[in-house]
C-alpha atoms as a PDB file:
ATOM      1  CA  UNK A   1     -57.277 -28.874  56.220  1.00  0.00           C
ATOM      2  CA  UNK A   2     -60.760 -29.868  54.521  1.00  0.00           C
ATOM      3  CA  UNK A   3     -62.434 -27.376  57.041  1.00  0.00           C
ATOM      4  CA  UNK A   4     -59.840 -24.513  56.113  1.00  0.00           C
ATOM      5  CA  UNK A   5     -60.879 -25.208  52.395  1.00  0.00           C
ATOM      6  CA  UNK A   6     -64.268 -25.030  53.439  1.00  0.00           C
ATOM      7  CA  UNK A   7     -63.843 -21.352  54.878  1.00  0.00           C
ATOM      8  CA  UNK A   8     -62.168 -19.868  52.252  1.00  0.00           C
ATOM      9  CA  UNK A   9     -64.596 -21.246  49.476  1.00  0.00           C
ATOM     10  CA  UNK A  10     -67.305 -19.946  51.644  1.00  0.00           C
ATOM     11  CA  UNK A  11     -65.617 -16.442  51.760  1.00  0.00           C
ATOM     12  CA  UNK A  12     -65.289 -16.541  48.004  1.00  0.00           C
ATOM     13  CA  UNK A  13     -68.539 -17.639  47.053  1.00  0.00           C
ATOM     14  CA  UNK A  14     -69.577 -14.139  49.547  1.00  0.00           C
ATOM     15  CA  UNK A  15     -67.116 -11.917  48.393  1.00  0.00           C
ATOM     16  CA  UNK A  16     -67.594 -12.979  44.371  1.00  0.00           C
ATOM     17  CA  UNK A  17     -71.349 -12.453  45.411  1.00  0.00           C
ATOM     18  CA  UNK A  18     -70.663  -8.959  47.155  1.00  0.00           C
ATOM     19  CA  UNK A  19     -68.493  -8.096  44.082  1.00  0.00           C
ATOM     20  CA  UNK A  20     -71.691  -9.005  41.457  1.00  0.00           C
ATOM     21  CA  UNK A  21     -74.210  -7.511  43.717  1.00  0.00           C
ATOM     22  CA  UNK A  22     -71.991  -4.099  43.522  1.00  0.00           C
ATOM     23  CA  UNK A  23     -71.296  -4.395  39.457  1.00  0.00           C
ATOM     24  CA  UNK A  24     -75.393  -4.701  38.744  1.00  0.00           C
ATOM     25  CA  UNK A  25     -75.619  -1.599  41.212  1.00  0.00           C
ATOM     26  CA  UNK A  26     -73.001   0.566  39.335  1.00  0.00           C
ATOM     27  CA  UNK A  27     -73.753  -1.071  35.735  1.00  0.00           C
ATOM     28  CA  UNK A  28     -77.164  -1.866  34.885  1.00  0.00           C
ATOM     29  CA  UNK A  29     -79.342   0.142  37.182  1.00  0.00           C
ATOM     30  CA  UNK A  30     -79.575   3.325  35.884  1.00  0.00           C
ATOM     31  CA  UNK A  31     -80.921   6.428  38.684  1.00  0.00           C
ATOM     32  CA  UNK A  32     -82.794   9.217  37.266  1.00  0.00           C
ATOM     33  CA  UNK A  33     -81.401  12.362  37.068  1.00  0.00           C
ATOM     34  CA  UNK A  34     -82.556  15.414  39.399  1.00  0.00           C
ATOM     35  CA  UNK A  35     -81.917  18.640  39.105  1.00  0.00           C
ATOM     36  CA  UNK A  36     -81.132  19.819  42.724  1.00  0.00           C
ATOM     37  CA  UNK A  37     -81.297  23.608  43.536  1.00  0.00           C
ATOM     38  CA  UNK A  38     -80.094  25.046  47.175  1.00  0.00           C
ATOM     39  CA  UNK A  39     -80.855  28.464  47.969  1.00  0.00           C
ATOM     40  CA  UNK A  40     -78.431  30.371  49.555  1.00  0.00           C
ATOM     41  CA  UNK A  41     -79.500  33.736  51.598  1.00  0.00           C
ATOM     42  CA  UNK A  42     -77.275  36.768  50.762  1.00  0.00           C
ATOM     43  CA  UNK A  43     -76.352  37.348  54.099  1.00  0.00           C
ATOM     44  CA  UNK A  44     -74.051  34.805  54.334  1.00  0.00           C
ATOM     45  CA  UNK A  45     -72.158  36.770  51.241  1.00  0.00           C
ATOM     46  CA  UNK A  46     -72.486  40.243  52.829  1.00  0.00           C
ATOM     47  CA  UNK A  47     -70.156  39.145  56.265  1.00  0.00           C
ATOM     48  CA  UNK A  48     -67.103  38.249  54.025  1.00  0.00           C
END
């Protein structure tokens, strides 16, 4: 029973670290912003 305790504190202590790891990614890193620009040929409009 001690060992089954064990386990699951483990796989708390992982997934409440997994959890943080994920909130500082989404929260308090901030990307910069691109502007991204794709040319497209026309000839790929003229078919239709």
């Amino acid at each position: 029973m001690l060992a089954l305790l064990r386990f699951l504190f483990f796989l708390g202590l992982l997934g409440g670290a997994g959890y943080g790891i994920l909130y500082v990614l989404a929260e308090v890193i901030d990307p910069p912003n691109q502007e991204i620009i794709i040319p497209i040929p026309s000839d790929k409009f003229k078919n239709q």
